[in-house]
Protein backbone atom coordinates (compact mmCIF):
# COMPACT_ATOMS: atom_id res chain seq x y z
CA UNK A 1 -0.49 0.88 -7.27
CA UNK A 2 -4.49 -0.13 -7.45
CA UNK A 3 -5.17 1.68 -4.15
CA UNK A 4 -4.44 4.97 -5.67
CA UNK A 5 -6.58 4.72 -8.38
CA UNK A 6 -9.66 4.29 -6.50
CA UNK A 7 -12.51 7.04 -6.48
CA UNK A 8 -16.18 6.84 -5.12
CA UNK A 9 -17.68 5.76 -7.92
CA UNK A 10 -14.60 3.66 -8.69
CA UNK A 11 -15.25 4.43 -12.64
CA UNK A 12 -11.39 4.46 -13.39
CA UNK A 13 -10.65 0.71 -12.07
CA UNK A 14 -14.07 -0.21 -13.71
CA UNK A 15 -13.02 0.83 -17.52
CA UNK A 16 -9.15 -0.13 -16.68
CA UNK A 17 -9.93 -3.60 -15.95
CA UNK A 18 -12.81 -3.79 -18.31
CA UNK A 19 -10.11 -3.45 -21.32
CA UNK A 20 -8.75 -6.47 -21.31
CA UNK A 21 -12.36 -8.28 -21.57
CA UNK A 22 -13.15 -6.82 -24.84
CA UNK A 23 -13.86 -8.76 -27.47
CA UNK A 24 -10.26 -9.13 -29.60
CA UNK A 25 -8.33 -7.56 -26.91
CA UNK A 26 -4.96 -8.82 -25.94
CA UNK A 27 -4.28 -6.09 -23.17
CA UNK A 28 -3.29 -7.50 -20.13
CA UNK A 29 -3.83 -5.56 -16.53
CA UNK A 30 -1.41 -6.32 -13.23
CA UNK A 31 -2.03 -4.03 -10.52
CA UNK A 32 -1.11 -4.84 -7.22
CA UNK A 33 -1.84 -2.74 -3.43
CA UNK A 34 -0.48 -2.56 -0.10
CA UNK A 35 -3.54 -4.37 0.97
CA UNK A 36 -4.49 -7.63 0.99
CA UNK A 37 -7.99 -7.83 0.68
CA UNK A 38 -8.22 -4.75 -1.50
CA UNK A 39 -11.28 -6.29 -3.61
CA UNK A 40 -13.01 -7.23 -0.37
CA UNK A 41 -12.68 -3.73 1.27
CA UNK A 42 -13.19 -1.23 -1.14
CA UNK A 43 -14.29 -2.54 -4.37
CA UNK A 44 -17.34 -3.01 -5.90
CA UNK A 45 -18.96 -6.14 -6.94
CA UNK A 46 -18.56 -4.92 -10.54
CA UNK A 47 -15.26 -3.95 -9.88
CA UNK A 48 -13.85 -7.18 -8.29
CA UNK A 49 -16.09 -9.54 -10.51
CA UNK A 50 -13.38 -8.70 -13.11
CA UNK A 51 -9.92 -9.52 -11.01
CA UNK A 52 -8.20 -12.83 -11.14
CA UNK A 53 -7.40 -12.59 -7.30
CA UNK A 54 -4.49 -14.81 -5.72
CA UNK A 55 -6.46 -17.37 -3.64
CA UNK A 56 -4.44 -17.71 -0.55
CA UNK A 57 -1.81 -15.34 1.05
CA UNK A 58 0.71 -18.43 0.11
CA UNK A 59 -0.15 -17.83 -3.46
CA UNK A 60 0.78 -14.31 -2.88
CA UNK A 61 4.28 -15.11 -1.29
CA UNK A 62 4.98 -17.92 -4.86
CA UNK A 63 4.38 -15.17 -7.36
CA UNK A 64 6.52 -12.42 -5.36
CA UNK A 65 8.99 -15.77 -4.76
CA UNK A 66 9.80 -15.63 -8.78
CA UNK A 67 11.01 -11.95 -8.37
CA UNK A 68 12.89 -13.01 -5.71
CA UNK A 69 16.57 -12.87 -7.66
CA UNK A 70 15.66 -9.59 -9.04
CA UNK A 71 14.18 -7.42 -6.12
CA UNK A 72 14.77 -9.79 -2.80
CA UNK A 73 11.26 -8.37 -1.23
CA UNK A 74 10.38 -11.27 0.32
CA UNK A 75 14.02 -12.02 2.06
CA UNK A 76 11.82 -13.95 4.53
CA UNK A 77 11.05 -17.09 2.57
CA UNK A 78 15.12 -18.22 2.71
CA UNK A 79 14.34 -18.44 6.34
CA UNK A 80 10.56 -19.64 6.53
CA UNK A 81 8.92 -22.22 5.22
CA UNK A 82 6.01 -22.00 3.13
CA UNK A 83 3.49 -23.42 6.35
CA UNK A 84 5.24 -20.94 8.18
CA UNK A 85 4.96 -17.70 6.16
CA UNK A 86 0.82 -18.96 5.31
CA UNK A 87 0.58 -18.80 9.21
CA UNK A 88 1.99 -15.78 9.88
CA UNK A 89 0.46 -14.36 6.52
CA UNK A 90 -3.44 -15.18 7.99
CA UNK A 91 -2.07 -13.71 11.11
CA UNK A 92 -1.32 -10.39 9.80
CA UNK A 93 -4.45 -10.59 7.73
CA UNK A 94 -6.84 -11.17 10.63
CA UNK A 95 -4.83 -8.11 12.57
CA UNK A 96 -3.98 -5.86 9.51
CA UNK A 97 -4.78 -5.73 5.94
CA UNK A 98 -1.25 -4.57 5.35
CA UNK A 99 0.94 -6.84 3.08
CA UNK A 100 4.07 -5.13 4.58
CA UNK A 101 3.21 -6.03 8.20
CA UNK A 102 3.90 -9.24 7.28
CA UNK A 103 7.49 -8.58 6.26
CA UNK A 104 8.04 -6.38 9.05
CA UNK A 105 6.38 -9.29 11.54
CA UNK A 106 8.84 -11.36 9.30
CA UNK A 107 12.25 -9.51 10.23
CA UNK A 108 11.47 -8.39 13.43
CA UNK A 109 11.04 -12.25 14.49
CA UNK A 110 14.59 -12.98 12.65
CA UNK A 111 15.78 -10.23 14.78
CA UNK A 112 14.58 -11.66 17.99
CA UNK A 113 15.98 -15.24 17.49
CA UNK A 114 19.30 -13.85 16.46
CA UNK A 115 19.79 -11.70 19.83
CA UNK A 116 18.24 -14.44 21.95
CA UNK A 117 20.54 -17.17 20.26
CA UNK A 118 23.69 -15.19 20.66
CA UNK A 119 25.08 -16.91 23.72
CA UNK A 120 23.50 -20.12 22.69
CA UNK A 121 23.63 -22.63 19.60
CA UNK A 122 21.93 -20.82 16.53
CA UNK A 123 18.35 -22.12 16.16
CA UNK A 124 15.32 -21.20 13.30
CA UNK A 125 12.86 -18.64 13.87
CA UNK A 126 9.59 -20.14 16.13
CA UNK A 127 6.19 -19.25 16.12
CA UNK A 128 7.19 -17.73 20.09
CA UNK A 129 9.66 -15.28 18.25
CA UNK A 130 6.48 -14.00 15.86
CA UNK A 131 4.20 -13.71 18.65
CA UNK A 132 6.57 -11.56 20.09
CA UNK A 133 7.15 -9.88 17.06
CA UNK A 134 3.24 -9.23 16.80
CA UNK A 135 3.20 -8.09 20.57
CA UNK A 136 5.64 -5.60 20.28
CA UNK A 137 3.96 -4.00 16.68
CA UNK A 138 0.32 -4.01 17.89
CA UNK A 139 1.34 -3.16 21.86
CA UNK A 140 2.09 0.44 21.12
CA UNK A 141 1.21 3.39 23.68
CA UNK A 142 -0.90 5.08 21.25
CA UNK A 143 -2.72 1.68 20.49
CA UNK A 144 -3.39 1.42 24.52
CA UNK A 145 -4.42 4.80 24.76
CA UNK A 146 -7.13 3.62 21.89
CA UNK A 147 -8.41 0.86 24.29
CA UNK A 148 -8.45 3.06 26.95
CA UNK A 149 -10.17 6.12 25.44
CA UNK A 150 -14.28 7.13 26.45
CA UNK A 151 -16.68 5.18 24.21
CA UNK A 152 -17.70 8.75 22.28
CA UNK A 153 -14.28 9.29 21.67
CA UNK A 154 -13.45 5.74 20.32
CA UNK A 155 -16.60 6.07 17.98
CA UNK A 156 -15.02 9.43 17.21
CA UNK A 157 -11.94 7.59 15.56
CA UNK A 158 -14.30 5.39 13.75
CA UNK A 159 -16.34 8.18 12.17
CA UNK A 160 -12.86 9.57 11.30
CA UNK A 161 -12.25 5.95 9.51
CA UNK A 162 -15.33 6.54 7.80
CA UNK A 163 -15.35 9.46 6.09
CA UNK A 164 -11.65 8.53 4.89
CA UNK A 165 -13.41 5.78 3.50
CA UNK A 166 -15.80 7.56 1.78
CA UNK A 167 -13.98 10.77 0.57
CA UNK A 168 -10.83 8.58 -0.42
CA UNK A 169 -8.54 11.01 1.75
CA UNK A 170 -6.76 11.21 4.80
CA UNK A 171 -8.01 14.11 5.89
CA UNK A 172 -11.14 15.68 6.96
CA UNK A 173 -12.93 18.40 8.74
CA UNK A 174 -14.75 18.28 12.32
CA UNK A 175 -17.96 18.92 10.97
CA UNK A 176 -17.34 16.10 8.47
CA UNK A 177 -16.50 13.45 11.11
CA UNK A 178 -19.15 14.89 13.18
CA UNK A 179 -21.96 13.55 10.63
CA UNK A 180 -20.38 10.41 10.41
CA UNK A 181 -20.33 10.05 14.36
CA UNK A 182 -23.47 10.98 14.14
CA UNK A 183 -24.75 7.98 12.19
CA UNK A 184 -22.67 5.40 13.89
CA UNK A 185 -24.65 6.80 17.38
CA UNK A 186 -28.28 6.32 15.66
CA UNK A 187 -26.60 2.72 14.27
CA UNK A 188 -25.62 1.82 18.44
CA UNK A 189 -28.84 3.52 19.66
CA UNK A 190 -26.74 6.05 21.47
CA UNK A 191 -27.17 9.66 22.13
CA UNK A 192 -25.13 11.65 19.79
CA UNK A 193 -22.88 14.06 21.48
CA UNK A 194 -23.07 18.16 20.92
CA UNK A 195 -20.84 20.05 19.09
CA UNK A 196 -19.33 21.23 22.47
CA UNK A 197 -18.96 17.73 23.22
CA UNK A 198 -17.10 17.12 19.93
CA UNK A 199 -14.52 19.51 19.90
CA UNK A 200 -13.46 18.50 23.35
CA UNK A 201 -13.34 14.94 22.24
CA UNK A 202 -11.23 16.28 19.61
CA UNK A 203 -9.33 18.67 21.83
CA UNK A 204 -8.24 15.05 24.10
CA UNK A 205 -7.60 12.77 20.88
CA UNK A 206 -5.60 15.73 19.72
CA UNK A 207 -3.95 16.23 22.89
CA UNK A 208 -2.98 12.47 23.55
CA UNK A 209 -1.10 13.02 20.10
CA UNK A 210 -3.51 10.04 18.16
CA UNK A 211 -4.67 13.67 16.43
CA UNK A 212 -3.32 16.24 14.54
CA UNK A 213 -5.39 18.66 14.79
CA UNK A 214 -5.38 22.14 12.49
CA UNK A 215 -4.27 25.21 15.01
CA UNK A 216 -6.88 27.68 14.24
CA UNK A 217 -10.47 29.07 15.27
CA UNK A 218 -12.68 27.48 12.54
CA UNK A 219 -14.09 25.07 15.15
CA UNK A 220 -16.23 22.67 12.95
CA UNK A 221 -13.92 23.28 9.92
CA UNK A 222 -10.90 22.70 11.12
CA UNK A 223 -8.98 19.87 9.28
CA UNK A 224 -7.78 16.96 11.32
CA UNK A 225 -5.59 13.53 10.35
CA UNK A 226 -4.69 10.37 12.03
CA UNK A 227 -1.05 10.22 13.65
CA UNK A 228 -1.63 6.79 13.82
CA UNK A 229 -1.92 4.29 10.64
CA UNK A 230 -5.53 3.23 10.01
CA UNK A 231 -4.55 -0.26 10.36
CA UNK A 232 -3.20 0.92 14.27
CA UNK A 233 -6.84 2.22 14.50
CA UNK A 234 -9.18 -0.76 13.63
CA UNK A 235 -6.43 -2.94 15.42
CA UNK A 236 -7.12 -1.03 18.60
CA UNK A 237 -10.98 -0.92 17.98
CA UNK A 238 -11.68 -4.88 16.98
CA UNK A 239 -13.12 -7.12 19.44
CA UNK A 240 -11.06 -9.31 21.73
């Protein structure tokens, strides 16, 4: 699992895949992630110089395709063509860099066409039984509440998407987010908010349950965590 092995200075995947390019070796490395463009989104140049990457989702679907018989995973493809699956594949990577949204996208769709073609002559899953898929998985309340949160308290969840990124953990302190909303203000030219200010943007996010937020009176150091998946997040925060 090549996401959990990643640190700041990303020394472990460095050596790990640096093994198998010694002179003499014959150690061969297959990792794989949740996420689809791992080496894009968290790896170094040094890092991902030395993966041999699949180069299209579809490649992605032909290798899991062979393990098909042994761990069915990708159920999907006895149902979906291989067009098919690439489209909804570079659908689910534009919207999420999760793998598994696409088999989730995948099923739901399946789903839909069954209960719609009950009363009617069975017919194949269509692109309108994915979109509806996608609407109903990126249409969630907490995903409107995102889009319909204050500006400082949007660029609050991005700070908090930040300094995951950059302490490799889920969880963080106030005062930790604070610095990074800090930054992102200078980056927009915006005033940055107070500390009274913060904790009552907290106090909301908390309160609108896209939070959890540590009951206690450290103030600054209390811990807080996303209720929401990241992915949910930077869905809710991209551009139309």
């Amino acid at each position: 699992q090549l996401d959990l092995l990643w640190t700041r200075k990303q020394n472990v995947m460095y050596n790990l895949f640096d093994w198998p390019t010694q002179k003499h070796s014959k150690l061969i490395i297959l990792a794989i992630a949740n996420t689809m463009d791992l080496p894009e989104r968290i790896m170094m140049n040094r890092v991902a110089s030395r993966l041999v990457c699949p180069s299209s989702f579809v490649a992605m679907l032909e290798s899991k395709n062979r393990l098909n018989t042994v761990v069915g995973v990708f159920f999907c493809l006895l149902i979906l063509a291989k067009l098919f699956s690439q489209l909804v594949g570079n659908i689910v990577a534009a919207l999420s860099g999760d793998a598994r949204r696409c088999l989730d996208i995948c099923r739901r769709a399946t789903e839909i066409c069954e209960f719609s073609s009950q009363k009617r002559t069975p017919e194949i899953v269509r692109m309108a039984h994915v979109t509806e898929a996608i609407d109903e998985m990126f249409s969630s309340p907490y995903i409107k509440a995102i889009r319909n949160a204050s500006l400082h308290e949007q660029i609050f969840l991005k700070a908090i998407l930040a300094e995951f990124r950059r302490a490799g953990v889920e969880e963080a302190t106030v005062q930790q987010v604070y610095h990074q909303h800090v930054v992102l203000c200078r980056i927009e030219g915006m005033q940055s908010p107070t500390i009274s200010e913060i904790m009552a943007i907290c106090s909301r996010l908390g309160a609108c349950r896209l939070l959890l937020v540590e009951s206690s009176n450290k103030y600054l150091h209390m811990r807080v965590r996303l209720n929401i998946s990241q992915d949910d997040v930077m869905y809710a925060l991209r551009d139309e």
